[in-house]
Protein backbone atom coordinates (compact mmCIF):
# COMPACT_ATOMS: atom_id res chain seq x y z
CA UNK A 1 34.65 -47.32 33.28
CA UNK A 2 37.48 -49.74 33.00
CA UNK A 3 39.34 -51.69 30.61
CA UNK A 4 36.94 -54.88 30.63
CA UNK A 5 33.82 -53.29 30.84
CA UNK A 6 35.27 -51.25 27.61
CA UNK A 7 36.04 -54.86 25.89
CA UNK A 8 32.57 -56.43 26.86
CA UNK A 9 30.78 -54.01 24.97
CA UNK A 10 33.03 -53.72 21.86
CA UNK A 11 33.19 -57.51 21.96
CA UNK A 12 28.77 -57.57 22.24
CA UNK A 13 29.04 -54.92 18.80
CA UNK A 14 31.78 -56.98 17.57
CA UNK A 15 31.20 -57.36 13.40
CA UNK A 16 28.64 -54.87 13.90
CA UNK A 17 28.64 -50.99 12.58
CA UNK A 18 28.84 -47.92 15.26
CA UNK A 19 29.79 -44.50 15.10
CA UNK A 20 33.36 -43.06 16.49
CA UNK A 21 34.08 -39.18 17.31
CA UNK A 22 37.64 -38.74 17.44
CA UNK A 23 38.82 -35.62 20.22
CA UNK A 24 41.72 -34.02 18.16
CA UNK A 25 41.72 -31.32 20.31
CA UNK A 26 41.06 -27.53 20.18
CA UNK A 27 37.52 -28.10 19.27
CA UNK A 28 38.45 -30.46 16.09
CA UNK A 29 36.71 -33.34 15.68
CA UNK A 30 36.49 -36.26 13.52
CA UNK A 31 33.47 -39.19 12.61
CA UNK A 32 33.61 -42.06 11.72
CA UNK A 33 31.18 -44.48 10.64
CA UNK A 34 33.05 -47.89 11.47
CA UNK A 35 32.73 -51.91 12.07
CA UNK A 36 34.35 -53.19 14.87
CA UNK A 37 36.69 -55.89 13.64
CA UNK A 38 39.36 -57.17 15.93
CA UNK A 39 39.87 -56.73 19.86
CA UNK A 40 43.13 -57.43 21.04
CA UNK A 41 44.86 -56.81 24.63
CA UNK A 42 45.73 -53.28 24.48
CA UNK A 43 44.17 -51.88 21.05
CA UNK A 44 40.73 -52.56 18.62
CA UNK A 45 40.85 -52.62 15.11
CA UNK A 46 37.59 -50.84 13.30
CA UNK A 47 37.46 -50.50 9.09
CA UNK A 48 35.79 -47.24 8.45
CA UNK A 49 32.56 -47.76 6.42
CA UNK A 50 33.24 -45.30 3.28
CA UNK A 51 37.10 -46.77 2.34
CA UNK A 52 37.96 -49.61 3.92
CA UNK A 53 40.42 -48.48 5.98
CA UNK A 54 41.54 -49.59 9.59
CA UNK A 55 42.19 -47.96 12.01
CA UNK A 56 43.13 -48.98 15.66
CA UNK A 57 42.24 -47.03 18.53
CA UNK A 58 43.62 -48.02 22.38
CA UNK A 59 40.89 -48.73 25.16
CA UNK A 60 42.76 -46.21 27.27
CA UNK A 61 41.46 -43.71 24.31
CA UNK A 62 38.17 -44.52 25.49
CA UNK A 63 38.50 -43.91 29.17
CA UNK A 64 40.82 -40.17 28.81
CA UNK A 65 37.40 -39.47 26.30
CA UNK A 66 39.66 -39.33 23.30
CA UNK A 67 37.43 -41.57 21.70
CA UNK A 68 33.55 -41.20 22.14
CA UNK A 69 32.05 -45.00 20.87
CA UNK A 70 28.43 -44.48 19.81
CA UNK A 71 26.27 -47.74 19.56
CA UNK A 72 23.08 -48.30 17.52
């Protein structure tokens, strides 16, 4: 998976809601339940559902598997 193919499908759930597991390693996870808000070059903003926070997460995060983007 590369870089592009990563930003076509955030950009096709863009404004939408999806689900991100977060890798902390050792077995520790986190979930979020998030809406994709920005894309930018190197990084994607998503507010998490429950607070309104945002977060950003790097494509890169997606490819190492830090980052595990479930659509609807």
């Amino acid at each position: 998976m590369t870089v592009n193919q990563i930003k076509d499908d955030l950009n096709k759930h863009l404004g939408k809601d999806v689900y991100i597991k977060y890798n902390l390693g050792r077995n520790k996870y986190e979930e979020y339940e998030v809406k994709i808000k920005e894309l930018y070059n190197h990084i994607f903003l998503v507010e998490l559902k429950d607070n309104n926070i945002i977060k950003s997460f790097s494509y890169t995060d997606v490819i190492t598997k830090t980052i595990k983007i479930i659509y609807d």
